[in-house]
N, C-alpha and C. Protein backbone atom coordinates (compact mmCIF):
# COMPACT_ATOMS: atom_id res chain seq x y z
N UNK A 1 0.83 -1.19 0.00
CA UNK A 1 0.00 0.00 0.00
C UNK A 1 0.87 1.25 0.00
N UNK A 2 1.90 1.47 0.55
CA UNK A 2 2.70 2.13 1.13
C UNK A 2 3.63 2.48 -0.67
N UNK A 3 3.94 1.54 -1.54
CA UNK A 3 4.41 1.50 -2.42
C UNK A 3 3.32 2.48 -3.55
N UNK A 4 1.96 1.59 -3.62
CA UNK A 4 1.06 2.39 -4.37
C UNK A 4 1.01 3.55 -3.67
N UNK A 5 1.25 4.04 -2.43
CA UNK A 5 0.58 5.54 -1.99
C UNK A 5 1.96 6.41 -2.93
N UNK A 6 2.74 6.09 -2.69
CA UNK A 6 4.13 6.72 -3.15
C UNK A 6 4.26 7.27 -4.66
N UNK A 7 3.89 5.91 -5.12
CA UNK A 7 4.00 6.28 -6.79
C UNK A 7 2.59 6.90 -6.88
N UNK A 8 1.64 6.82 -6.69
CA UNK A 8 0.71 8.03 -7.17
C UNK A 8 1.24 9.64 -6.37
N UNK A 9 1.42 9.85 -5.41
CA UNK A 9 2.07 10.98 -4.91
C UNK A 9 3.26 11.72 -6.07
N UNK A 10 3.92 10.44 -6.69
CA UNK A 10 5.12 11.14 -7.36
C UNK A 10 4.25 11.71 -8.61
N UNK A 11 3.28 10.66 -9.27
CA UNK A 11 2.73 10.85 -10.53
C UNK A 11 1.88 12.46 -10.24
N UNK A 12 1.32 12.81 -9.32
CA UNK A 12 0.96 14.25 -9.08
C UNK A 12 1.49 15.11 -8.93
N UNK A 13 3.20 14.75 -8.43
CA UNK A 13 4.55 16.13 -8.48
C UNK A 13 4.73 16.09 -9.97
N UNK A 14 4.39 14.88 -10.45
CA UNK A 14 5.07 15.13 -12.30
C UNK A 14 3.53 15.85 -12.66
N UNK A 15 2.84 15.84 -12.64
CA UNK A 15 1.52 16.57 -12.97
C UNK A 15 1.88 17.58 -12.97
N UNK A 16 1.72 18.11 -11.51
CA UNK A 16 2.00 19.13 -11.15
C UNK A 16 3.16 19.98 -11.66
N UNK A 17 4.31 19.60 -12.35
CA UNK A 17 5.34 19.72 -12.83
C UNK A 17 5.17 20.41 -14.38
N UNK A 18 4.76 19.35 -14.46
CA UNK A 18 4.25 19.81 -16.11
C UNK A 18 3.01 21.22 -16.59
N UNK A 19 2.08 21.00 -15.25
CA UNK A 19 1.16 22.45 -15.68
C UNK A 19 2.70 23.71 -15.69
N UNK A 20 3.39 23.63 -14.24
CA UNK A 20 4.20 24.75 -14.06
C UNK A 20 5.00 24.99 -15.43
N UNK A 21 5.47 23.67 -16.45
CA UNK A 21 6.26 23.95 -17.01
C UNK A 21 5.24 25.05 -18.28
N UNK A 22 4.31 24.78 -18.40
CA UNK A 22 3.31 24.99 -19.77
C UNK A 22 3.28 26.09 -19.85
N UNK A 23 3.09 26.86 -21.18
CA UNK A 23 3.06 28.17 -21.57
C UNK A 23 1.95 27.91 -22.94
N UNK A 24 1.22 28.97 -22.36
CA UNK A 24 0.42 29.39 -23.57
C UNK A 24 0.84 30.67 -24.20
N UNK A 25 1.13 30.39 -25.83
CA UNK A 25 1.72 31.93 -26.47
C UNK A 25 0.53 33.15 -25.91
N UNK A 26 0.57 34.13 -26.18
CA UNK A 26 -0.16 35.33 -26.07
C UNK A 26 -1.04 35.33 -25.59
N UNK A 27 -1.36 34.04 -24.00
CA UNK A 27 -2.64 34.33 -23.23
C UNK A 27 -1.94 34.65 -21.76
N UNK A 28 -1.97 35.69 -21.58
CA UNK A 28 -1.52 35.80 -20.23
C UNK A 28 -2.14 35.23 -19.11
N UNK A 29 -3.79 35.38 -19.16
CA UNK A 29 -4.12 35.13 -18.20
C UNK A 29 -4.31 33.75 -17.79
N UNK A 30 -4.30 32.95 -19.52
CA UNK A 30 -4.32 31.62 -19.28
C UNK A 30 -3.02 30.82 -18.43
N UNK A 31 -1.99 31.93 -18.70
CA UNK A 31 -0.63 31.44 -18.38
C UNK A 31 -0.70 31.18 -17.02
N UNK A 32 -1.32 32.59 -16.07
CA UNK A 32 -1.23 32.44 -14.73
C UNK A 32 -1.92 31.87 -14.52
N UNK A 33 -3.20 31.34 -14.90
CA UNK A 33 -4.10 30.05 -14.42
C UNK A 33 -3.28 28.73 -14.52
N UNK A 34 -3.27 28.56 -15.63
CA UNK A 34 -2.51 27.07 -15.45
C UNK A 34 -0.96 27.10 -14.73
N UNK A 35 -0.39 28.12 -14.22
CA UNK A 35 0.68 28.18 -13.71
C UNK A 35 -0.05 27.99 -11.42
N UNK A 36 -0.91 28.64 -11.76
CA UNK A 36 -1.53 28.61 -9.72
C UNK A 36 -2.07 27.08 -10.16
N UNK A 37 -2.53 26.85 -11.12
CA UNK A 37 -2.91 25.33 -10.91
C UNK A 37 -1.98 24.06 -10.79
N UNK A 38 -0.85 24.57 -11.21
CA UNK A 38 0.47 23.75 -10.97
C UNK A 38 0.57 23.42 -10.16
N UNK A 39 0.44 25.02 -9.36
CA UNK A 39 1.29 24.74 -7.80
C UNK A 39 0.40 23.88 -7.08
N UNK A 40 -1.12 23.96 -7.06
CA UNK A 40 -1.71 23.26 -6.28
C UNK A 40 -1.72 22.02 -6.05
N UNK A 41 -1.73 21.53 -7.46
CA UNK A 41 -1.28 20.16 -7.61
C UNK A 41 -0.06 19.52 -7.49
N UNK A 42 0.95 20.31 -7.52
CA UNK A 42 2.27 20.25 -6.80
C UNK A 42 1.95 19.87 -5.30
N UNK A 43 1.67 20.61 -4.55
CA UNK A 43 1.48 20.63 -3.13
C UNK A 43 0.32 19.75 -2.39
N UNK A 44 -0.41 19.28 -3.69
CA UNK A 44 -0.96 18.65 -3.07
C UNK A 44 -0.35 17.22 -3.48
N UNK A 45 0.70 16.81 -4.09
CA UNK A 45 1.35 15.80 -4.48
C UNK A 45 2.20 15.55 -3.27
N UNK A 46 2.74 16.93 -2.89
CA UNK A 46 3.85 16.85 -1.31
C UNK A 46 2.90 16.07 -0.93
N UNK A 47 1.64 16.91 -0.21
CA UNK A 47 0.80 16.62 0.63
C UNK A 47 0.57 15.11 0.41
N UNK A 48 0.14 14.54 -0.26
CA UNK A 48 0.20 13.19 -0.30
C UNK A 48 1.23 12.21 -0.81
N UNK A 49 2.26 12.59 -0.58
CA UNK A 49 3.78 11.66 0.16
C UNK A 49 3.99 11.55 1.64
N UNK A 50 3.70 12.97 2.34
CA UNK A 50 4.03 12.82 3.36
C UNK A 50 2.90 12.95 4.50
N UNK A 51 1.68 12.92 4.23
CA UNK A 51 0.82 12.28 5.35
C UNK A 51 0.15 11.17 4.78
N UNK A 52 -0.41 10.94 3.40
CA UNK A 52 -1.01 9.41 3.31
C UNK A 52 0.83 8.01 2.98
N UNK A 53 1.41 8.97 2.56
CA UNK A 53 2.15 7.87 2.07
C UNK A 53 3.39 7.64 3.21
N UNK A 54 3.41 8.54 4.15
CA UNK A 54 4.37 9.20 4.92
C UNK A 54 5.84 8.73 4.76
N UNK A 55 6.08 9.08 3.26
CA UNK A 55 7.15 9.09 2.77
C UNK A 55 8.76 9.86 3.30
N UNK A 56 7.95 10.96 4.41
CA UNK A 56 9.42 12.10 4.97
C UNK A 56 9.38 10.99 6.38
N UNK A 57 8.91 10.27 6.69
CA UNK A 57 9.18 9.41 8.12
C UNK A 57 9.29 8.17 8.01
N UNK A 58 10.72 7.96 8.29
CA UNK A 58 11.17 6.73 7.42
C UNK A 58 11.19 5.97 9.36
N UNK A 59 11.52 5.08 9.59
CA UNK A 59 11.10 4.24 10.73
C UNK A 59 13.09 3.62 10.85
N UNK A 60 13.79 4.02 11.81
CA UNK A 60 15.16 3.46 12.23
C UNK A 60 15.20 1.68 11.89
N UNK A 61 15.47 1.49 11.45
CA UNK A 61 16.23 0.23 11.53
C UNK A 61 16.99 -0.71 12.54
């Protein structure tokens, strides 16, 4: 479970990755929309690594 929580978490930083990278020629406003929509989905990709997948708390050995 722990494996599937992870790789969907990453697949939403690459989401998220890709709106940030996108440019629309000569729409500005489209630009900054799909650019705040990046981030959200960025953060919400963190957000689900590190409380469903709790990927930043790794357990000592």
């Amino acid at each position: 479970m722990k494996l599937i929580s992870s790789l969907l978490g990453f697949l939403i930083i690459f989401v998220g990755l890709l709106f940030l990278n996108t440019t629309i020629l000569n729409e500005t406003y489209k630009n900054v929309i799909v650019k705040i929509v990046g981030v959200m989905v960025l953060f919400f990709g963190i957000f689900v690594l590190k409380k469903i997948a709790k990927f930043g708390k790794q357990k000592p050995s």
